[in-house]
C-alpha atoms as a PDB file:
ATOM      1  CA  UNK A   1     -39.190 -99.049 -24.625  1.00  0.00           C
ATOM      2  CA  UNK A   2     -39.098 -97.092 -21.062  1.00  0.00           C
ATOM      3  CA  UNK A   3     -38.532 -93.912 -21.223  1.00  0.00           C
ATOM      4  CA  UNK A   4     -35.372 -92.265 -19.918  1.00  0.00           C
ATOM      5  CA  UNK A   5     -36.520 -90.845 -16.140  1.00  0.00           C
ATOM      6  CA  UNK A   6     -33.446 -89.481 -15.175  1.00  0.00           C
ATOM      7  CA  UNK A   7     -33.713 -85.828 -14.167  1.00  0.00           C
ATOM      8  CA  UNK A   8     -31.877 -83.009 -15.825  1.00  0.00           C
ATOM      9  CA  UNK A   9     -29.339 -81.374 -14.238  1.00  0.00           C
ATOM     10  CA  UNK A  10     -28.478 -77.617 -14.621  1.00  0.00           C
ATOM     11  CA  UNK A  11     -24.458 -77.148 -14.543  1.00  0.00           C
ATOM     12  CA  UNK A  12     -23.097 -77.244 -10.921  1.00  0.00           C
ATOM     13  CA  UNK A  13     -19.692 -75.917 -11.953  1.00  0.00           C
ATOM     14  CA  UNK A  14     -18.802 -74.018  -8.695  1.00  0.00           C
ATOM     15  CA  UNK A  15     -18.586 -69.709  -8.607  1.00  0.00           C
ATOM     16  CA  UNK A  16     -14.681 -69.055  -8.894  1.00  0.00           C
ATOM     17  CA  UNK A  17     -13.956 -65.808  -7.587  1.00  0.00           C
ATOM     18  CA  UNK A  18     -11.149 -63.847  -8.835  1.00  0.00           C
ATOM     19  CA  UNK A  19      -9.531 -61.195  -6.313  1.00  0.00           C
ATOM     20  CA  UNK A  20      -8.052 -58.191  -7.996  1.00  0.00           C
ATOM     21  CA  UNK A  21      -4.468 -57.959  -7.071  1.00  0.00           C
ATOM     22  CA  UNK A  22      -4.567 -54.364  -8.321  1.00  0.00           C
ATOM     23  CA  UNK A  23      -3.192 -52.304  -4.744  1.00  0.00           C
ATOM     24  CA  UNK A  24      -5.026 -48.959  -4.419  1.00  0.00           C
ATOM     25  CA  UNK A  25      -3.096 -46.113  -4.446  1.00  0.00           C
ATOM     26  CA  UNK A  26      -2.893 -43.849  -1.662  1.00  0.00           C
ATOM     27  CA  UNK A  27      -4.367 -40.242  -1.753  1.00  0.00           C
ATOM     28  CA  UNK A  28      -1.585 -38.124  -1.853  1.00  0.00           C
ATOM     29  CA  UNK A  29      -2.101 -34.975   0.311  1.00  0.00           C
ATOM     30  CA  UNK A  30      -1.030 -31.934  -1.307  1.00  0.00           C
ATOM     31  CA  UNK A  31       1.192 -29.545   0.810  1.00  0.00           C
ATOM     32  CA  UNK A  32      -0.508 -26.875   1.656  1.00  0.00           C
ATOM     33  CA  UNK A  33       0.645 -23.537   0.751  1.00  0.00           C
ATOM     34  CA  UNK A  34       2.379 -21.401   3.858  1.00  0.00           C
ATOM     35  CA  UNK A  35       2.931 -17.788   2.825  1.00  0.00           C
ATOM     36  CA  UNK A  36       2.736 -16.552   6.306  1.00  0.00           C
ATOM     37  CA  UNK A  37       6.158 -14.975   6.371  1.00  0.00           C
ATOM     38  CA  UNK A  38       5.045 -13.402   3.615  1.00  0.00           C
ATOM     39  CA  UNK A  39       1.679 -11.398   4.986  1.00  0.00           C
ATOM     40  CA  UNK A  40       3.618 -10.768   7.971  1.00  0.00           C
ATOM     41  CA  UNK A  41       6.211  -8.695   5.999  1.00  0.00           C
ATOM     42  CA  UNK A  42       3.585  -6.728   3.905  1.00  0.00           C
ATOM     43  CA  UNK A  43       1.476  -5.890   6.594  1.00  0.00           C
ATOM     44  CA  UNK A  44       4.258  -4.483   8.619  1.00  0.00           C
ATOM     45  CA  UNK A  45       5.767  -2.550   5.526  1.00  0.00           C
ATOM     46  CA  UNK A  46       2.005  -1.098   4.801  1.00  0.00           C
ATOM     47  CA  UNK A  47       2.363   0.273   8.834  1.00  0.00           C
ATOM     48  CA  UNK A  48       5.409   1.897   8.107  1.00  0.00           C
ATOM     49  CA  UNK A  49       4.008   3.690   4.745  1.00  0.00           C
ATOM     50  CA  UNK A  50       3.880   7.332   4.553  1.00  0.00           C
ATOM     51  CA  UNK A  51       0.215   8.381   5.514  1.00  0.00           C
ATOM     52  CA  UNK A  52      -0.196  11.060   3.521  1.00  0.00           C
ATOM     53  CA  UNK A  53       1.355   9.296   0.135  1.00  0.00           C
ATOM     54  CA  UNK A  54       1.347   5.608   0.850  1.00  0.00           C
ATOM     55  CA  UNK A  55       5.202   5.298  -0.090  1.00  0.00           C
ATOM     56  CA  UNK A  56       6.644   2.964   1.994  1.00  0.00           C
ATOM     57  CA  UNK A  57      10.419   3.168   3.172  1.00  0.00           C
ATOM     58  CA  UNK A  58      12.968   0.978   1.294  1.00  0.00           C
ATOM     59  CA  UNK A  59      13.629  -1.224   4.838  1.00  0.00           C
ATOM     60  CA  UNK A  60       9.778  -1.851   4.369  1.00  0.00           C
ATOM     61  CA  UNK A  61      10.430  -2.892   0.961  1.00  0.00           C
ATOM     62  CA  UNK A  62      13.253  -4.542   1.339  1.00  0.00           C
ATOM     63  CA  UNK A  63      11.795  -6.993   4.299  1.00  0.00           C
ATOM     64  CA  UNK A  64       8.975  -7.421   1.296  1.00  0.00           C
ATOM     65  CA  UNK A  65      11.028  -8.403  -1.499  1.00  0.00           C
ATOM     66  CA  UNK A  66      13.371 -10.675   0.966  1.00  0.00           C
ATOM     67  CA  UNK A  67      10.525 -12.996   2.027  1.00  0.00           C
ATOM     68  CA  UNK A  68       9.028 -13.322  -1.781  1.00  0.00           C
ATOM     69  CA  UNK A  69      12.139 -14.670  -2.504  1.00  0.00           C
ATOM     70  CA  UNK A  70      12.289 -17.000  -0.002  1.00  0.00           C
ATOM     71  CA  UNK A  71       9.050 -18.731  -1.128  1.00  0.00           C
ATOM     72  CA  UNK A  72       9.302 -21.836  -3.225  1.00  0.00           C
ATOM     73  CA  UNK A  73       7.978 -22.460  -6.067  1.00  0.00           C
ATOM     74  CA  UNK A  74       5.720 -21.102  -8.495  1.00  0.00           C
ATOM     75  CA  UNK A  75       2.445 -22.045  -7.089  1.00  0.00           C
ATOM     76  CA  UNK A  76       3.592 -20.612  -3.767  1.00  0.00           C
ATOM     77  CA  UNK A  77       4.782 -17.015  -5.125  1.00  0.00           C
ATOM     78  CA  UNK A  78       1.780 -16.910  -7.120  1.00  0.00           C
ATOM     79  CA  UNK A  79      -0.216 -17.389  -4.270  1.00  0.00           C
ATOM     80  CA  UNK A  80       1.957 -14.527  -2.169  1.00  0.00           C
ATOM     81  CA  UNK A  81       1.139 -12.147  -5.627  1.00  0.00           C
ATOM     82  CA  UNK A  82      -2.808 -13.085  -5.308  1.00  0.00           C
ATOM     83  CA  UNK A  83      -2.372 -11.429  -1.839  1.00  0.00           C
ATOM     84  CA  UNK A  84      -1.436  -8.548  -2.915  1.00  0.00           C
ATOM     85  CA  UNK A  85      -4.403  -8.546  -5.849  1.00  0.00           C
ATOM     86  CA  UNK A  86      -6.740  -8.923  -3.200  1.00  0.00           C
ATOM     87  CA  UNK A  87      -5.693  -6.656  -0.787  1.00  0.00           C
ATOM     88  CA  UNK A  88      -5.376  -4.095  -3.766  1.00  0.00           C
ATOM     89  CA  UNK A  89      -8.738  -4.527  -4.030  1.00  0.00           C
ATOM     90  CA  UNK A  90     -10.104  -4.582  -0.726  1.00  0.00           C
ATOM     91  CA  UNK A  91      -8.508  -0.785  -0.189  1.00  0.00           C
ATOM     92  CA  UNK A  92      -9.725   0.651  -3.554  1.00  0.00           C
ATOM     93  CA  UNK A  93     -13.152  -0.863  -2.684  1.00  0.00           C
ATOM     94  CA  UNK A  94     -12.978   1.103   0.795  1.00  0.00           C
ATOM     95  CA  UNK A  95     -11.220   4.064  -1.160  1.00  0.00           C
ATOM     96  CA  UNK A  96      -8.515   3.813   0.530  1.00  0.00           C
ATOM     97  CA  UNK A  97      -5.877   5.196  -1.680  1.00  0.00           C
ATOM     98  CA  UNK A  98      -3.227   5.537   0.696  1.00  0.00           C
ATOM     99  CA  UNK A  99      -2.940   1.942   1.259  1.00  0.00           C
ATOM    100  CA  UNK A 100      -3.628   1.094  -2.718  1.00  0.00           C
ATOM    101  CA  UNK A 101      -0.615   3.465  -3.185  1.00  0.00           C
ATOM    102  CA  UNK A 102       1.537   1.338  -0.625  1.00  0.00           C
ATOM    103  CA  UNK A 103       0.367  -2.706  -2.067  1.00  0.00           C
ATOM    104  CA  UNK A 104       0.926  -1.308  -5.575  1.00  0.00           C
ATOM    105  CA  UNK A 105       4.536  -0.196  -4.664  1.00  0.00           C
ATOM    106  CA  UNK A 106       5.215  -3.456  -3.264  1.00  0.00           C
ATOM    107  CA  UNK A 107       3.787  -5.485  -5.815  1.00  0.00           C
ATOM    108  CA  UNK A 108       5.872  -3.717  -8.445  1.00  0.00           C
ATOM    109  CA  UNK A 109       9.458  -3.334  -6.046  1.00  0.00           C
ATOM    110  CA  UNK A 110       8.945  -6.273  -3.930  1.00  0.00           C
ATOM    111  CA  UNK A 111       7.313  -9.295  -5.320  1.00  0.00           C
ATOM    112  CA  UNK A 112      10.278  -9.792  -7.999  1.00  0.00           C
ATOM    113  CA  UNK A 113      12.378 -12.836  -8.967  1.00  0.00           C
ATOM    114  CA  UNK A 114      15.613 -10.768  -8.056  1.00  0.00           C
ATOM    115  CA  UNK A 115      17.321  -7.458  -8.472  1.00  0.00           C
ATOM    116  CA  UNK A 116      17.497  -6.200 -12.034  1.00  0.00           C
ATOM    117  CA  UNK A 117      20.483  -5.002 -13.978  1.00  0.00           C
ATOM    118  CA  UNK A 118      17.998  -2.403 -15.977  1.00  0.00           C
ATOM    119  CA  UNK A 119      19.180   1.004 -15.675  1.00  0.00           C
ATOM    120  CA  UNK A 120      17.503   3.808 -13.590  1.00  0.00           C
ATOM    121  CA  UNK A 121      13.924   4.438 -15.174  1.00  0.00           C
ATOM    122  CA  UNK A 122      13.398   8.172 -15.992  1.00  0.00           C
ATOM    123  CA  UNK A 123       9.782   8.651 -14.313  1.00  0.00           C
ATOM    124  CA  UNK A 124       7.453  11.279 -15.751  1.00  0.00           C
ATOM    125  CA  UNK A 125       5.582  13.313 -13.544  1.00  0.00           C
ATOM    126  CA  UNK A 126       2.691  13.832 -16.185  1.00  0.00           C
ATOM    127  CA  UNK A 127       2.570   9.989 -16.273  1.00  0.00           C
ATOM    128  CA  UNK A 128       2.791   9.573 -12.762  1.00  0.00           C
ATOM    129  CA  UNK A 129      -0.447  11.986 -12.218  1.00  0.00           C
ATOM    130  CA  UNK A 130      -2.360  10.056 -14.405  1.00  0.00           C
ATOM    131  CA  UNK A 131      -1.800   7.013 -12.715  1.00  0.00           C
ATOM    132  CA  UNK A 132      -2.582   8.862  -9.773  1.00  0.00           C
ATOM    133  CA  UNK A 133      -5.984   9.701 -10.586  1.00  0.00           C
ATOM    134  CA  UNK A 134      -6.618   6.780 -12.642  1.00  0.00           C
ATOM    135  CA  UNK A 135      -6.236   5.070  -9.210  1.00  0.00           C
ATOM    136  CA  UNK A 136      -9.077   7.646  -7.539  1.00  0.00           C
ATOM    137  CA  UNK A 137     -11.190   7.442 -10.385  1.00  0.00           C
ATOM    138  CA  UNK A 138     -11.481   4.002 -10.603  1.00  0.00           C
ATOM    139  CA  UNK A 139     -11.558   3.681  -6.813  1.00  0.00           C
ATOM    140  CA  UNK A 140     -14.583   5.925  -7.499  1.00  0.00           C
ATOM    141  CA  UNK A 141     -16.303   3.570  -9.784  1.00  0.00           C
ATOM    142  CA  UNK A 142     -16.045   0.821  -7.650  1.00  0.00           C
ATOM    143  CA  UNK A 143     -17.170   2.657  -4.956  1.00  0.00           C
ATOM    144  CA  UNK A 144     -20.678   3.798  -6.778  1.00  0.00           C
ATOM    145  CA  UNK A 145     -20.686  -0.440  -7.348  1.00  0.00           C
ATOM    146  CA  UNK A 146     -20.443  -1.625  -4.363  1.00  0.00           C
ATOM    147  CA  UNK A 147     -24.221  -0.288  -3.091  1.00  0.00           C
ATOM    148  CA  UNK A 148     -25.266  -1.446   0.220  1.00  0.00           C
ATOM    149  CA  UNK A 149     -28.489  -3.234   0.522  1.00  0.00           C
ATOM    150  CA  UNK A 150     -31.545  -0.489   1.083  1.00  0.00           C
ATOM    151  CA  UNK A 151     -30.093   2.245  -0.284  1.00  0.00           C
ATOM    152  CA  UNK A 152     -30.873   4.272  -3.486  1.00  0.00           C
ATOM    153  CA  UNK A 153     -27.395   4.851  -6.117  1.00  0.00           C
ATOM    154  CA  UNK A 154     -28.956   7.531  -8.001  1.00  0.00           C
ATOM    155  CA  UNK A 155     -29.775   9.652  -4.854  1.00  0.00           C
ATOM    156  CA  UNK A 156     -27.021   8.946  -3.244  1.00  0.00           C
ATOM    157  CA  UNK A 157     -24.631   9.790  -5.558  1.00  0.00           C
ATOM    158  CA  UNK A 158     -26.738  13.291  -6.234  1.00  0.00           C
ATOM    159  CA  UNK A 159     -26.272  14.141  -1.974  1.00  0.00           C
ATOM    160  CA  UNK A 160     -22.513  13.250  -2.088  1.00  0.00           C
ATOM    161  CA  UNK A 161     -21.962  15.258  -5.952  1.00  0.00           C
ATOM    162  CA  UNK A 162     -23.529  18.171  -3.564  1.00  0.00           C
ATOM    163  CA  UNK A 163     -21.911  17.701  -0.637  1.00  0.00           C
ATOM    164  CA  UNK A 164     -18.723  18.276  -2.607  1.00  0.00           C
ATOM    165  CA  UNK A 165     -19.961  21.485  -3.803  1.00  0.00           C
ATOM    166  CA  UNK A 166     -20.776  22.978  -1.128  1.00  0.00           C
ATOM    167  CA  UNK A 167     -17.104  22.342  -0.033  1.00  0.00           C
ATOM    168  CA  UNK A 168     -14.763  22.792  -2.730  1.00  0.00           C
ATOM    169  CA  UNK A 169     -14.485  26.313  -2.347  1.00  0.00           C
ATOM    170  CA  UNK A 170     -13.145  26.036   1.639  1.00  0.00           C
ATOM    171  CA  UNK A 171     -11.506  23.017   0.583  1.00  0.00           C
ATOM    172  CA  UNK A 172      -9.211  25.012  -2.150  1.00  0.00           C
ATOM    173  CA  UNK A 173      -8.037  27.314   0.524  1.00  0.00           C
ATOM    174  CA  UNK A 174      -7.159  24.375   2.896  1.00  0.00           C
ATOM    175  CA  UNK A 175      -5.548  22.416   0.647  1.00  0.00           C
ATOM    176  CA  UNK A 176      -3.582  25.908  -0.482  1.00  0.00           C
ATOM    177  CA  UNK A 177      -2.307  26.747   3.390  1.00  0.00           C
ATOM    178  CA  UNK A 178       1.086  25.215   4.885  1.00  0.00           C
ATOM    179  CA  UNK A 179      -0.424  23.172   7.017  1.00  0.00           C
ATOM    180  CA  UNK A 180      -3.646  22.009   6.038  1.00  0.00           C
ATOM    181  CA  UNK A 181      -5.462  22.405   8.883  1.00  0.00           C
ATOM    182  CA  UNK A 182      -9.689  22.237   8.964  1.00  0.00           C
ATOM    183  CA  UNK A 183     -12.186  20.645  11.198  1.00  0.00           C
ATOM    184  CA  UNK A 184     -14.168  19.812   8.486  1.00  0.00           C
ATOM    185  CA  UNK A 185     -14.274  16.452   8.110  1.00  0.00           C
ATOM    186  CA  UNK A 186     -15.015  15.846   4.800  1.00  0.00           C
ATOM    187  CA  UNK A 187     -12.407  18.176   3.947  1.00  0.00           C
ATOM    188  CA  UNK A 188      -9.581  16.482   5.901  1.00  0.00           C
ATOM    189  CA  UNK A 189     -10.734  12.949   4.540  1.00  0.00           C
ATOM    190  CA  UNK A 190     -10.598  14.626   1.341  1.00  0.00           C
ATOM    191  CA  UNK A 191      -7.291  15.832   1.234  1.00  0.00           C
ATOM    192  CA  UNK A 192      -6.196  12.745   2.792  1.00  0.00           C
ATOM    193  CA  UNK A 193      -7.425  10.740  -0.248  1.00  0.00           C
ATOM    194  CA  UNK A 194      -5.984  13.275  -2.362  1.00  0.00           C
ATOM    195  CA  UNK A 195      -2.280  12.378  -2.697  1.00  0.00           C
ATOM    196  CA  UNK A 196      -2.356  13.326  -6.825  1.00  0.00           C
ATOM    197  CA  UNK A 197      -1.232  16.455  -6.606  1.00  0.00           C
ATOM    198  CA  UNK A 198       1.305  17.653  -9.301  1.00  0.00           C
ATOM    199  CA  UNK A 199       5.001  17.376  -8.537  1.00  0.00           C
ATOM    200  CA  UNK A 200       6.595  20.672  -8.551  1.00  0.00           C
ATOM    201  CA  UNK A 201       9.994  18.919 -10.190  1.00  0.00           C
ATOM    202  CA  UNK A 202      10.761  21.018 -13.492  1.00  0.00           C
ATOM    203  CA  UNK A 203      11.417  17.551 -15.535  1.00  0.00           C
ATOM    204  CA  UNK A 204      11.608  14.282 -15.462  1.00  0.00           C
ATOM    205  CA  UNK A 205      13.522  12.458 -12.506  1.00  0.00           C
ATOM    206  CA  UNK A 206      15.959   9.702 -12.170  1.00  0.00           C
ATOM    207  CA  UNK A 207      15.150   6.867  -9.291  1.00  0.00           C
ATOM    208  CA  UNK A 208      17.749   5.551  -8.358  1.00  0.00           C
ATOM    209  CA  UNK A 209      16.257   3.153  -6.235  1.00  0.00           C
ATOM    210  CA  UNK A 210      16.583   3.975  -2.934  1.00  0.00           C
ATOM    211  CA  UNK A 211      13.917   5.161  -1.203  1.00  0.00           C
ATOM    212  CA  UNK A 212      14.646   8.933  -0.373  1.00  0.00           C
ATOM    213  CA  UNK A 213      15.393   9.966   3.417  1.00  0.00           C
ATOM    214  CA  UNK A 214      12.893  12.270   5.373  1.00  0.00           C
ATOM    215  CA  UNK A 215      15.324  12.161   8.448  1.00  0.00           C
ATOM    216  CA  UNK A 216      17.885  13.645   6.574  1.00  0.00           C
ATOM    217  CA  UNK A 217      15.990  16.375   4.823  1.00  0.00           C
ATOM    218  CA  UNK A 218      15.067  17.984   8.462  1.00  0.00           C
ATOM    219  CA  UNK A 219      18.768  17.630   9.691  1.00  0.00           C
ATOM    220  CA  UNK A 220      19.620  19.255   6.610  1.00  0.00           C
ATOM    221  CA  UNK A 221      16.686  22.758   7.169  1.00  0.00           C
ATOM    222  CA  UNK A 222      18.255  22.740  10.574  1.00  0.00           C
ATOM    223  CA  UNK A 223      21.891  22.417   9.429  1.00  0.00           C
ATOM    224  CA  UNK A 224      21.506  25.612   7.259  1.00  0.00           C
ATOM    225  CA  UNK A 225      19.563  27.583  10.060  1.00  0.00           C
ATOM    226  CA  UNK A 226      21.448  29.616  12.638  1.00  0.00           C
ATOM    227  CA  UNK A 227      21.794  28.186  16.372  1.00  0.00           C
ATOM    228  CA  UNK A 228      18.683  28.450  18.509  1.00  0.00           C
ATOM    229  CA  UNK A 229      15.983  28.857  15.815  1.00  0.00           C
ATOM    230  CA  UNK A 230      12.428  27.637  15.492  1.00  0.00           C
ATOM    231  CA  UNK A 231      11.445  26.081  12.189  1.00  0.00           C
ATOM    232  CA  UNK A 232       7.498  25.415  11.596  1.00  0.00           C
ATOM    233  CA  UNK A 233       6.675  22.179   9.989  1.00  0.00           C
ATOM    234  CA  UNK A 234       5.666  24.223   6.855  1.00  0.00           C
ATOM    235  CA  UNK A 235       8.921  25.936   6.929  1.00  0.00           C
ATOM    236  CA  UNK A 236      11.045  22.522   7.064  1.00  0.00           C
ATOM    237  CA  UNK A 237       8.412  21.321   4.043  1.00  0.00           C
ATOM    238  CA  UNK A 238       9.461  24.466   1.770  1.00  0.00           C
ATOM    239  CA  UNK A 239      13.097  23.817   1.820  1.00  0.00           C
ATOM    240  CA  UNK A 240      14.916  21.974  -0.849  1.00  0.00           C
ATOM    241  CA  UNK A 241      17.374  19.888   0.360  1.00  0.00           C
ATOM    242  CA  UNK A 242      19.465  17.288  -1.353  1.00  0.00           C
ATOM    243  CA  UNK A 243      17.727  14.493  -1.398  1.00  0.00           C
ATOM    244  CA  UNK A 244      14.105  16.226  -2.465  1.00  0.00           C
ATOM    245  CA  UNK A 245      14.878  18.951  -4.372  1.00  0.00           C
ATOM    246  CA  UNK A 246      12.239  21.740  -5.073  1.00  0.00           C
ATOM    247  CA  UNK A 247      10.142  18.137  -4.594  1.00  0.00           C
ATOM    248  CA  UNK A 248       8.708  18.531  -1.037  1.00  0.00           C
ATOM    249  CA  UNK A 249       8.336  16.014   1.199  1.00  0.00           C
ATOM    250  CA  UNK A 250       4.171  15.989   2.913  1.00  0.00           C
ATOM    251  CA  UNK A 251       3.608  17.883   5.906  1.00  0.00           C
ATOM    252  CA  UNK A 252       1.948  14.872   7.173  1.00  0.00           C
ATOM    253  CA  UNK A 253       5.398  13.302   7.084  1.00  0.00           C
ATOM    254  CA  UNK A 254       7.629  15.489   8.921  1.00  0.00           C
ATOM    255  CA  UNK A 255       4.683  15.721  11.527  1.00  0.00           C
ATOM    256  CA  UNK A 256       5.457  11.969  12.140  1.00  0.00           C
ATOM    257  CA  UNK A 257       9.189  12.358  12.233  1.00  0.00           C
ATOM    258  CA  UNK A 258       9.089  15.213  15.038  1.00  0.00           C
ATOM    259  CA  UNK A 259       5.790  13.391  16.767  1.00  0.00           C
ATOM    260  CA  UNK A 260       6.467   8.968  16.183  1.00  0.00           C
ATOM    261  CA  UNK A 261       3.037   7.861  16.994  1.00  0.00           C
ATOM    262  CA  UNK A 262       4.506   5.757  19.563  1.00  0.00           C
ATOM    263  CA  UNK A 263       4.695   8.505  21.895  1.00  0.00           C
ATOM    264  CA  UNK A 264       8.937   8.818  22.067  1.00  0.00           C
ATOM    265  CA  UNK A 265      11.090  11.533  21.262  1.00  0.00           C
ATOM    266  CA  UNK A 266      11.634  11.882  18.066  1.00  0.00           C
ATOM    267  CA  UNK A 267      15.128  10.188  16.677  1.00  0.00           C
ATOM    268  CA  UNK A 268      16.564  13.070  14.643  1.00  0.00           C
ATOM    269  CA  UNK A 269      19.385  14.735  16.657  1.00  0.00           C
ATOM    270  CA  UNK A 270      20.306  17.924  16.961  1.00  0.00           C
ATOM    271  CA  UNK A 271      16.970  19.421  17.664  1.00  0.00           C
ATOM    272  CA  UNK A 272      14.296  20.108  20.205  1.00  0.00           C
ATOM    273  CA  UNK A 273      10.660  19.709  19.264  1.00  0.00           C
ATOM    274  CA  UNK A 274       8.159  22.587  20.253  1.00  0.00           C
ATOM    275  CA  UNK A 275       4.684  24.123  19.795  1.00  0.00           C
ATOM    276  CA  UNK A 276       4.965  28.011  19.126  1.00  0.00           C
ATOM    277  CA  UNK A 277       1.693  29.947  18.259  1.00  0.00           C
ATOM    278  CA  UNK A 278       0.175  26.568  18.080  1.00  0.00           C
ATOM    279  CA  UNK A 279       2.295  25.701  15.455  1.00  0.00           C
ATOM    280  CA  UNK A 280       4.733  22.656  15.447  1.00  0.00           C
ATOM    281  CA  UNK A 281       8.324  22.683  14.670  1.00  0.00           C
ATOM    282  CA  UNK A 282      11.867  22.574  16.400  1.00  0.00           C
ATOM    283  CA  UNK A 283      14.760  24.502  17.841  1.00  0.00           C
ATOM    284  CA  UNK A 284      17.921  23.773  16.314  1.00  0.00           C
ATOM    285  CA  UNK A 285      19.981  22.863  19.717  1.00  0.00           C
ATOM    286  CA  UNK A 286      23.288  24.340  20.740  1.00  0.00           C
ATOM    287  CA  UNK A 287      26.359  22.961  19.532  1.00  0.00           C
END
């Protein structure tokens, strides 16, 4: 019987290919976050602070506050808060506690959901020295932390501990004069830094949120003086007017009122600015 010859065949089922009908979804690109408007407004406010204290005017504030509340969303004000974190933390790393002072005023009056109904906190003055040097001594921690490459902490720190020896004695007496004047460096960065100071207010005092006016406080010195006098800075400091009370406003301050930086008269009315006995002040002008 022959044998069966016919070859095997493997299966020659053709290759069915099956395209997906799955569409791929599109990347969606996330909208980045703008908070411009926002830096724009803080860094102008932190110009106008005070340079002695950091306290910015309410108009600063108020520019603040108005563009946080335009952001929106949460991600976006959150981002607008980090801003202020970091830059917080940039100026106590550079001990600057003059612009600390001004970012942590905005970031507790200005980067709020809205104006609060909650009555008029009663601030105390032992509470708000604390703070005060709670800010300079951790600025001063962070400082001794931040070592640049090369050099050695523990020396270091033992030249600048004697350094500030050698002038806290001169330094007492400037920071004790009316108008704190020293070439001494160290001494005027010192006091600069050095915005602590107890409040001479006999209790605790009521904010009532507005920020209080400097301009007003030198028309009022010169509204009680008689016709034709010269007030020194120190003199305009020491008296209480309305608005600050037996709380003095900083030399630095008024300095700035009779001399803007910008170079223009200054805006108060009512008075001439002069140097007598190379000492700054004004003449109250005639009526």
């Amino acid at each position: 019987m022959a044998k069966n010859t016919t070859p095997e065949v493997e299966g020659t089922e053709p290759e069915v290919t099956v395209e997906s009908t799955e569409t791929a979804t599109p990347a969606v690109e996330e909208t980045p976050i703008d908070i411009s408007a926002f830096v724009t407004a803080v860094n102008a406010a932190i110009e106008s602070a005070d340079e002695s204290t950091g306290t910015i005017p309410e108009s600063g504030v108020a520019s603040v506050r108005e563009a946080y509340q335009a952001l929106d969303g949460v991600k976006v004000k959150n981002a607008a808060k980090g801003h202020l974190a970091d830059a917080l933390k940039e100026s106590l790393v550079k001990l600057d506690v003059v612009k600390s002072r001004a970012v942590m005023q905005l970031t507790e009056e200005a980067a709020v959901a809205g104006k609060s109904s909650t009555p008029a906190k009663v601030v105390d003055p032992t509470e708000q020295f604390v703070n005060g040097l709670a800010v300079l001594t951790l600025a001063l921690y962070l400082a001794q932390g931040n070592v640049p490459e090369g050099v050695d902490k523990d020396s270091a720190v033992a030249a600048a501990t004697e350094k500030a020896n050698e002038a806290f004695a001169e330094a007492q007496t400037v920071a004790a004069s009316d108008d704190h004047k020293t070439e001494n460096a160290l001494i005027a960065a010192a006091l600069k830094v050095a915005t602590t100071k107890a409040r001479k207010a006999s209790g605790p005092r009521v904010t009532s949120g507005e920020r209080r006016d400097l301009g007003a406080h030198i028309s009022e010195a010169f509204a009680a003086a008689d016709e034709g006098a010269f007030l020194t800075v120190a003199q305009i400091r020491k008296f209480e007017s309305t608005g600050y009370g037996s709380d003095h406003p900083s030399a630095g301050a008024i300095t700035n009122r009779l001399q803007p930086k910008s170079g223009n008269a200054t805006t108060i009315p009512g008075i001439t600015v002069e140097t007598r006995d190379g000492k700054l002040g004004a003449v109250k002008a005639s009526a």
